[in-house]
PDB file of N, CA and C in Angstrom:
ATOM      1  N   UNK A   1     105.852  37.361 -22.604  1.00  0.00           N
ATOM      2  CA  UNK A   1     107.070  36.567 -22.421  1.00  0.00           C
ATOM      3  C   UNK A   1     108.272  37.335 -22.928  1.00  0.00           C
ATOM      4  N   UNK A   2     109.496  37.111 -22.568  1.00  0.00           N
ATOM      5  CA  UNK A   2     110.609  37.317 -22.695  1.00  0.00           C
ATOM      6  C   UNK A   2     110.695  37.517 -24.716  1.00  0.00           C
ATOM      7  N   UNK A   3     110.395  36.181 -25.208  1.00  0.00           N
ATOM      8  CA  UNK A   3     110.053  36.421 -26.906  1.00  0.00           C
ATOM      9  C   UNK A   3     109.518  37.281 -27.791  1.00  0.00           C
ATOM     10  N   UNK A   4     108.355  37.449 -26.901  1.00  0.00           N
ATOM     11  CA  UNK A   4     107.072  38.583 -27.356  1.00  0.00           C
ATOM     12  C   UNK A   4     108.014  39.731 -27.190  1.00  0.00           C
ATOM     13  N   UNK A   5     108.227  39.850 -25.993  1.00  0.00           N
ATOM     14  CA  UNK A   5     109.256  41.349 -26.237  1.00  0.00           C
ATOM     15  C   UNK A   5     110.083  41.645 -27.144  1.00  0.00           C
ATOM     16  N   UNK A   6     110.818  40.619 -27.359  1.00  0.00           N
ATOM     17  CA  UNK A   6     112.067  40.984 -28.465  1.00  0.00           C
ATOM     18  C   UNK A   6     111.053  41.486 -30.005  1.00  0.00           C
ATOM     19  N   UNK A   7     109.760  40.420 -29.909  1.00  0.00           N
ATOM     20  CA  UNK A   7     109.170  40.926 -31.544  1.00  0.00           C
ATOM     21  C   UNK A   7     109.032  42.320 -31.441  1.00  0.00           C
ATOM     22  N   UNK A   8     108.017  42.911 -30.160  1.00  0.00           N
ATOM     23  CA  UNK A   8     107.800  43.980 -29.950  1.00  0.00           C
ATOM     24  C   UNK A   8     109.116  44.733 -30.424  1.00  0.00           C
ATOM     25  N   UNK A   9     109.987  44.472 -30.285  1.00  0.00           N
ATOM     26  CA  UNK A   9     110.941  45.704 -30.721  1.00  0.00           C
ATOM     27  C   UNK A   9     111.619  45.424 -31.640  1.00  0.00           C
ATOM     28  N   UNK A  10     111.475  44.433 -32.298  1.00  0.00           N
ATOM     29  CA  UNK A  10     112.007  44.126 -33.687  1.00  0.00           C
ATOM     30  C   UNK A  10     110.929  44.808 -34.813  1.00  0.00           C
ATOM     31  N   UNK A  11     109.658  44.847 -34.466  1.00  0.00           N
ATOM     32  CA  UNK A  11     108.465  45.201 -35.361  1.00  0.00           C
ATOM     33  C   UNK A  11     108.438  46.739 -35.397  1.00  0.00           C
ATOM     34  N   UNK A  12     108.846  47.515 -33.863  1.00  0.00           N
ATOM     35  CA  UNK A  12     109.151  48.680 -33.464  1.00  0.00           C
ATOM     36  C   UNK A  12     110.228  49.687 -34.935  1.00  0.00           C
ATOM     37  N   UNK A  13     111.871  48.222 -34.085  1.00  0.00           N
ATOM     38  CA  UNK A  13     112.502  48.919 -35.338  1.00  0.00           C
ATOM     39  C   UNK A  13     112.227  48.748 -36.593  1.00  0.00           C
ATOM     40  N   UNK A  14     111.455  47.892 -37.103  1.00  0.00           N
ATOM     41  CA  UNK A  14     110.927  47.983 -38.138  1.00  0.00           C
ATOM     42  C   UNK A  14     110.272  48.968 -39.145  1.00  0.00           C
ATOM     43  N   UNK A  15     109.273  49.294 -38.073  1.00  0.00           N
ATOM     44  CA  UNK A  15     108.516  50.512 -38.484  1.00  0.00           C
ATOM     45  C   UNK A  15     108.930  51.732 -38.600  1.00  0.00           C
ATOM     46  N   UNK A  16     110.034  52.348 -37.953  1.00  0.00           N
ATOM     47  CA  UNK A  16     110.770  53.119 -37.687  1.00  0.00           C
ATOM     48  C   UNK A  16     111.871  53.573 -38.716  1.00  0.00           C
ATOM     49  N   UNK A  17     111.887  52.330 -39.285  1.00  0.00           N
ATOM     50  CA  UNK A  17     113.549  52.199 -40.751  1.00  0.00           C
ATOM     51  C   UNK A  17     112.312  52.368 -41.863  1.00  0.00           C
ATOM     52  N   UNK A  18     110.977  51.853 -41.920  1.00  0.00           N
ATOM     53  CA  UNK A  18     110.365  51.758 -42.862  1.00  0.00           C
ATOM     54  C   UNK A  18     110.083  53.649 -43.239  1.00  0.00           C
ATOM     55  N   UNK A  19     109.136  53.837 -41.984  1.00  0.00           N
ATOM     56  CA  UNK A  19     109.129  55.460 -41.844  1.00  0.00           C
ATOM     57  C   UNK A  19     110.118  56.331 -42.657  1.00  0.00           C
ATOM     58  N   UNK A  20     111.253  55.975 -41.945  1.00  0.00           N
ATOM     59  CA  UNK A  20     112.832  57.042 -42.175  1.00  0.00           C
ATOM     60  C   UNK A  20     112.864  56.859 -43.950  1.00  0.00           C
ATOM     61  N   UNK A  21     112.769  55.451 -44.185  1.00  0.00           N
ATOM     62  CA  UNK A  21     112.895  55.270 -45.644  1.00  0.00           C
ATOM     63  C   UNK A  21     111.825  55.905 -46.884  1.00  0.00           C
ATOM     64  N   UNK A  22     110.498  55.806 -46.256  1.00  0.00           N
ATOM     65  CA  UNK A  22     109.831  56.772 -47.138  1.00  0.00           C
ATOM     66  C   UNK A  22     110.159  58.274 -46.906  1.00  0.00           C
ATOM     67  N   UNK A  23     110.186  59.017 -45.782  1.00  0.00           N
ATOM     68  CA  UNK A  23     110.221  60.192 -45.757  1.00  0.00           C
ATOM     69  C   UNK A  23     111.466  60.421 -46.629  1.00  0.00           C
ATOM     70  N   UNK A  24     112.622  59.647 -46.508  1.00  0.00           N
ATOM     71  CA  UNK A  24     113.969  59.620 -47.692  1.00  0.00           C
ATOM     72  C   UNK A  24     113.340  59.818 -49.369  1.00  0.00           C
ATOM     73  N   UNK A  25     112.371  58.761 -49.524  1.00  0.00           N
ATOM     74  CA  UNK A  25     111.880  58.808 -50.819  1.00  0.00           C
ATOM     75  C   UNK A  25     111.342  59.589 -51.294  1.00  0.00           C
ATOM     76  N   UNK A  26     110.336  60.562 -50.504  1.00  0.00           N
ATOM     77  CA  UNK A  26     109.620  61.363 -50.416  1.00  0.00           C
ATOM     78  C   UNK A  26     110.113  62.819 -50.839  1.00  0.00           C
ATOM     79  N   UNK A  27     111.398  62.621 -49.873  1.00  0.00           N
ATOM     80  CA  UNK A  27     111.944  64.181 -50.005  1.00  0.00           C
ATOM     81  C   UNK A  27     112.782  64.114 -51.216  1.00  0.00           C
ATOM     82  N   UNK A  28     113.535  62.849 -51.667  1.00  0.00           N
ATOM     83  CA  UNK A  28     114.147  63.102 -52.960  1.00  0.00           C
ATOM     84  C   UNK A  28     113.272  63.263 -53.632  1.00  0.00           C
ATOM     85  N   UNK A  29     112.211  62.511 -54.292  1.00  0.00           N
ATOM     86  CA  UNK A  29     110.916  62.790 -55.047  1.00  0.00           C
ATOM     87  C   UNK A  29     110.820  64.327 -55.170  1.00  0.00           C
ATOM     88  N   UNK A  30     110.581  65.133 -53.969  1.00  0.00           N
ATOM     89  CA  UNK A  30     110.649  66.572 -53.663  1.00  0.00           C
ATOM     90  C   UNK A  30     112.124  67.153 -54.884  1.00  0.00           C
ATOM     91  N   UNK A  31     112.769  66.954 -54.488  1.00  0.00           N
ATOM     92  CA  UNK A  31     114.413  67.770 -54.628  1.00  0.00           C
ATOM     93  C   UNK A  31     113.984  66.939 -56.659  1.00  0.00           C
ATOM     94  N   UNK A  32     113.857  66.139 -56.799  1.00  0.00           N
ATOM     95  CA  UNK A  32     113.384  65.794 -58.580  1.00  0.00           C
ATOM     96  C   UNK A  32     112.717  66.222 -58.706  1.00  0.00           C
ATOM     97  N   UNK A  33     111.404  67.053 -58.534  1.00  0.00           N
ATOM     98  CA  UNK A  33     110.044  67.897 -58.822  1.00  0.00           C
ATOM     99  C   UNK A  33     111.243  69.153 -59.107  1.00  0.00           C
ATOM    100  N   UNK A  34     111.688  69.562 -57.892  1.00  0.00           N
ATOM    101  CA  UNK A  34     112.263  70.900 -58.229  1.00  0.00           C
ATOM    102  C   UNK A  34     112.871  71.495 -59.669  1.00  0.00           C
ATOM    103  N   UNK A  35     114.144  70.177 -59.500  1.00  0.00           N
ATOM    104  CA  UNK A  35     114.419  70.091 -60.740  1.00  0.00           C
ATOM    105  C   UNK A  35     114.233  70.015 -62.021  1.00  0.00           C
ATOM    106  N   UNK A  36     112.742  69.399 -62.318  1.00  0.00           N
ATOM    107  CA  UNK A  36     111.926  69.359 -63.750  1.00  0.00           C
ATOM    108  C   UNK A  36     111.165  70.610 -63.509  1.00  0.00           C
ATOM    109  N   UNK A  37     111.144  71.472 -62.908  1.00  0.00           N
ATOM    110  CA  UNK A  37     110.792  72.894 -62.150  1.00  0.00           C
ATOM    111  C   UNK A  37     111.520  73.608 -62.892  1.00  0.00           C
ATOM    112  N   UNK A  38     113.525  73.399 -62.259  1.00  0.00           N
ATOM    113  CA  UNK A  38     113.971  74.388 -63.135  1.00  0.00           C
ATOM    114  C   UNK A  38     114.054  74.144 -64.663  1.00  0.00           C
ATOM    115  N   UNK A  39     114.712  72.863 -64.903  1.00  0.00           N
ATOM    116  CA  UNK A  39     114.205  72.173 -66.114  1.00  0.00           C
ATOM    117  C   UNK A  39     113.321  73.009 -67.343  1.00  0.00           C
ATOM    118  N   UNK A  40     111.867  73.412 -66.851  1.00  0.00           N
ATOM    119  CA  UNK A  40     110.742  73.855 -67.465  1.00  0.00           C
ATOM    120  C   UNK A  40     111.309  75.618 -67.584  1.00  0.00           C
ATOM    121  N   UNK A  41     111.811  76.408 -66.466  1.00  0.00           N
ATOM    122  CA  UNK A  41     112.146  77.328 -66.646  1.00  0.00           C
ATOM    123  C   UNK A  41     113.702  77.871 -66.897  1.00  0.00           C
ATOM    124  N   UNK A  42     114.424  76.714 -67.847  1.00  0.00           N
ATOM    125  CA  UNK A  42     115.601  76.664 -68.100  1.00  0.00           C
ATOM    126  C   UNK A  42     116.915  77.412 -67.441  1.00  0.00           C
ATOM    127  N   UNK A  43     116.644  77.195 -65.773  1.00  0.00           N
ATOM    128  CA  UNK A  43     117.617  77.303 -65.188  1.00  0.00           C
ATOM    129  C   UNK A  43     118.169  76.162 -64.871  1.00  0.00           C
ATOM    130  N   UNK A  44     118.166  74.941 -64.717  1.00  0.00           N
ATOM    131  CA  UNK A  44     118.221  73.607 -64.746  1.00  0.00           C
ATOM    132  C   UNK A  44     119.854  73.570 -64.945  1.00  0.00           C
ATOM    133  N   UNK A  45     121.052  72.554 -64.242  1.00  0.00           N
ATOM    134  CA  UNK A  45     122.340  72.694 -64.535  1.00  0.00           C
ATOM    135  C   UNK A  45     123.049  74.186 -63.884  1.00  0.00           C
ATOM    136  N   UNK A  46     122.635  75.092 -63.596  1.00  0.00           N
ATOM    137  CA  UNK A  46     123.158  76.788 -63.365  1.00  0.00           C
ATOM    138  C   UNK A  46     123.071  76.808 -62.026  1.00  0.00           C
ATOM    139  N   UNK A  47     124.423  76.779 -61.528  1.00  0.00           N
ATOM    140  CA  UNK A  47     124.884  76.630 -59.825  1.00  0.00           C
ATOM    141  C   UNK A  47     124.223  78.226 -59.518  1.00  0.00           C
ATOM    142  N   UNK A  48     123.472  77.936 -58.013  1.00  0.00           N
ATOM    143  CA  UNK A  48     122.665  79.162 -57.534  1.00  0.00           C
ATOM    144  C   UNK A  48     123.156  80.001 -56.484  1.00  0.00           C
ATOM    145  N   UNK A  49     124.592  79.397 -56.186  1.00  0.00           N
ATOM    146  CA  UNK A  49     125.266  80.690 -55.672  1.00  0.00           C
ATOM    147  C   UNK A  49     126.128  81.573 -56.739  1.00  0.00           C
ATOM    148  N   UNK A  50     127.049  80.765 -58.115  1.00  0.00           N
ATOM    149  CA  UNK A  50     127.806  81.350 -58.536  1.00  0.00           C
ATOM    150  C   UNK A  50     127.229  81.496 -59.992  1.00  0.00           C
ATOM    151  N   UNK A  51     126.250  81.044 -60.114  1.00  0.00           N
ATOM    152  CA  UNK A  51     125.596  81.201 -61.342  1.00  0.00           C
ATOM    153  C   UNK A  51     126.648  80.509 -62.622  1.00  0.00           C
ATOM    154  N   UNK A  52     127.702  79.915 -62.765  1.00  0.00           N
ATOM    155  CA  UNK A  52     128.208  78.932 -63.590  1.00  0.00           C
ATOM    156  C   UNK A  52     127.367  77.678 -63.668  1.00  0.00           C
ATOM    157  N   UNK A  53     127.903  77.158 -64.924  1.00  0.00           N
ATOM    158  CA  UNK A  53     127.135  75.674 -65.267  1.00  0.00           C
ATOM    159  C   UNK A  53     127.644  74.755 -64.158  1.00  0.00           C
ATOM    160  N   UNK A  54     126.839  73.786 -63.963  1.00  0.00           N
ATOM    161  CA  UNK A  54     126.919  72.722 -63.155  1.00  0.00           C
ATOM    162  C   UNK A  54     127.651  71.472 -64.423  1.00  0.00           C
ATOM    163  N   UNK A  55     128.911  71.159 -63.648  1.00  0.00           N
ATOM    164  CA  UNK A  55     129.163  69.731 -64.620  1.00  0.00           C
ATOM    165  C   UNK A  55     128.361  69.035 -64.808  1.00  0.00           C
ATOM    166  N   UNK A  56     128.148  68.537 -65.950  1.00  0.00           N
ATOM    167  CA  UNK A  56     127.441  67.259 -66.731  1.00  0.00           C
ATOM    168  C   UNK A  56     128.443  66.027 -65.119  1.00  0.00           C
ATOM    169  N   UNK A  57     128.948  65.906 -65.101  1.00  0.00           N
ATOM    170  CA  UNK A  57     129.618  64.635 -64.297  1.00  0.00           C
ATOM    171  C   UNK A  57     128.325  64.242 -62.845  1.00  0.00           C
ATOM    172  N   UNK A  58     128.123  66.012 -62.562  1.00  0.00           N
ATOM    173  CA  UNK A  58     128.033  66.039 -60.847  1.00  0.00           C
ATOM    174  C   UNK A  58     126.423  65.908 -61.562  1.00  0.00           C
ATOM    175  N   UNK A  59     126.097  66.228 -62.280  1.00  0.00           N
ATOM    176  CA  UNK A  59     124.124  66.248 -62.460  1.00  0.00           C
ATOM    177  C   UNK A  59     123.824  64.632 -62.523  1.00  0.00           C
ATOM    178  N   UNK A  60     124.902  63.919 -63.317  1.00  0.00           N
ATOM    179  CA  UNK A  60     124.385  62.662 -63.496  1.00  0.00           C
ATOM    180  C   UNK A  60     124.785  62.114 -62.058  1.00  0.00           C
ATOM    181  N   UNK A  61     125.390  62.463 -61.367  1.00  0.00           N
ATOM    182  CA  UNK A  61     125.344  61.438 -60.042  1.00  0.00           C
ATOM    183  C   UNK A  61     124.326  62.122 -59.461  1.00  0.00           C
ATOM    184  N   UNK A  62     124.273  63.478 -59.121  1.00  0.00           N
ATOM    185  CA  UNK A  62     123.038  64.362 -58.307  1.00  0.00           C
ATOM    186  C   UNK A  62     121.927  65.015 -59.338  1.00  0.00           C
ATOM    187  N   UNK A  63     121.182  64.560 -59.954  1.00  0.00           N
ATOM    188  CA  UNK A  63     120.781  65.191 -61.027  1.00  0.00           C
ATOM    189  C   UNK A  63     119.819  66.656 -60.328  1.00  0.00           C
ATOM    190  N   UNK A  64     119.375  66.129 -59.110  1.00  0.00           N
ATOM    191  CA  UNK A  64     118.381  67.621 -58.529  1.00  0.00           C
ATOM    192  C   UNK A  64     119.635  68.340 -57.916  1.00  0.00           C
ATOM    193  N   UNK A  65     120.708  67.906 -58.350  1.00  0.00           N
ATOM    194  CA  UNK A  65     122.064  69.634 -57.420  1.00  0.00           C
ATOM    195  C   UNK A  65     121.691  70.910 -58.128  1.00  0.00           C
ATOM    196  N   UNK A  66     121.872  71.622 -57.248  1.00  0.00           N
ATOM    197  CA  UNK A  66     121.670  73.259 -57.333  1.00  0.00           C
ATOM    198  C   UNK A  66     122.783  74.105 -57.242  1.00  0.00           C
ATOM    199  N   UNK A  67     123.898  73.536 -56.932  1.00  0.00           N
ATOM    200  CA  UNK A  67     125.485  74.349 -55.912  1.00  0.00           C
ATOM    201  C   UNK A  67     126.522  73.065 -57.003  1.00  0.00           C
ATOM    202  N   UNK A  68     127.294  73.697 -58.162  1.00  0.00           N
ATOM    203  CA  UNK A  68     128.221  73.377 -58.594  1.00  0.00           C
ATOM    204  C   UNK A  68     129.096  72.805 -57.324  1.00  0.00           C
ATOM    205  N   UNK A  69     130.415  71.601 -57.979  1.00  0.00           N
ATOM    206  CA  UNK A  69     131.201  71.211 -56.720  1.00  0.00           C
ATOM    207  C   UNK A  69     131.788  72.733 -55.768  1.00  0.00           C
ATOM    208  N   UNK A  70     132.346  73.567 -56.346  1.00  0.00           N
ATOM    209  CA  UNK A  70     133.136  74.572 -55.915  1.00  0.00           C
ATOM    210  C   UNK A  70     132.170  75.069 -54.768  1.00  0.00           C
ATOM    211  N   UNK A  71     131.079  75.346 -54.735  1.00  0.00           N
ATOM    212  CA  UNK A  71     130.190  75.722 -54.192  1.00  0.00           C
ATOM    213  C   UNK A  71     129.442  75.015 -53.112  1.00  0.00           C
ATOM    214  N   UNK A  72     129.869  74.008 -53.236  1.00  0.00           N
ATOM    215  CA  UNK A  72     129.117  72.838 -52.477  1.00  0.00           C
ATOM    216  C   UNK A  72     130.031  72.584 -51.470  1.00  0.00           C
ATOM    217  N   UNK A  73     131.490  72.843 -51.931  1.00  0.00           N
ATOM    218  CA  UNK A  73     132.424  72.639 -50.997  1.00  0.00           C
ATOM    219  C   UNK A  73     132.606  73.549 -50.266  1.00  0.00           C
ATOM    220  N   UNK A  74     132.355  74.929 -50.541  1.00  0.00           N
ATOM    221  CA  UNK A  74     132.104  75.952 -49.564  1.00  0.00           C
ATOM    222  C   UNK A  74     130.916  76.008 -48.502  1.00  0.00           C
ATOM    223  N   UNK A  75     130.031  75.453 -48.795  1.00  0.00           N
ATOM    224  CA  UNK A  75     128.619  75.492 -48.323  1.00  0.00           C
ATOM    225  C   UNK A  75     128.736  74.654 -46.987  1.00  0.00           C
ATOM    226  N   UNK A  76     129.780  73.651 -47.331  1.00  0.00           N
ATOM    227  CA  UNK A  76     129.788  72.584 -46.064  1.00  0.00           C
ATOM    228  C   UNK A  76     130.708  72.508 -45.261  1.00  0.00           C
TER     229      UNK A  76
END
């Protein structure tokens, strides 16, 4: 029926946002491993193009950043 269809693709997009949302979780999970990575080998905070410290400001919003702002703004 006309109903059944709409579930069909409501359950569709469903599955689809659910998907997108773990692989999201997944890969940050990833990018935080890294970080208790550098962390352990006390590069942790030390922007990896210019080799300066990473602000305390930008770690607590991005704590797995790798590219100080200056750097980040070049990058993109």
């Amino acid at each position: 029926t006309r109903f059944s269809n709409l579930e069909d693709g409501t359950s569709t997009a469903e599955r689809e946002y659910h998907s997108f949302m773990v692989n999201r979780q997944t890969e940050y999970i990833g990018r935080l491993e890294k970080a208790l990575s550098r962390i352990k080998n006390k590069t942790y905070g030390i922007c990896r193009k210019t080799g300066k410290l990473i602000s305390k400001e930008r770690l607590r919003a991005v704590p797995h950043a790798t590219l100080c702002i200056q750097a980040k703004k070049v990058s993109t």
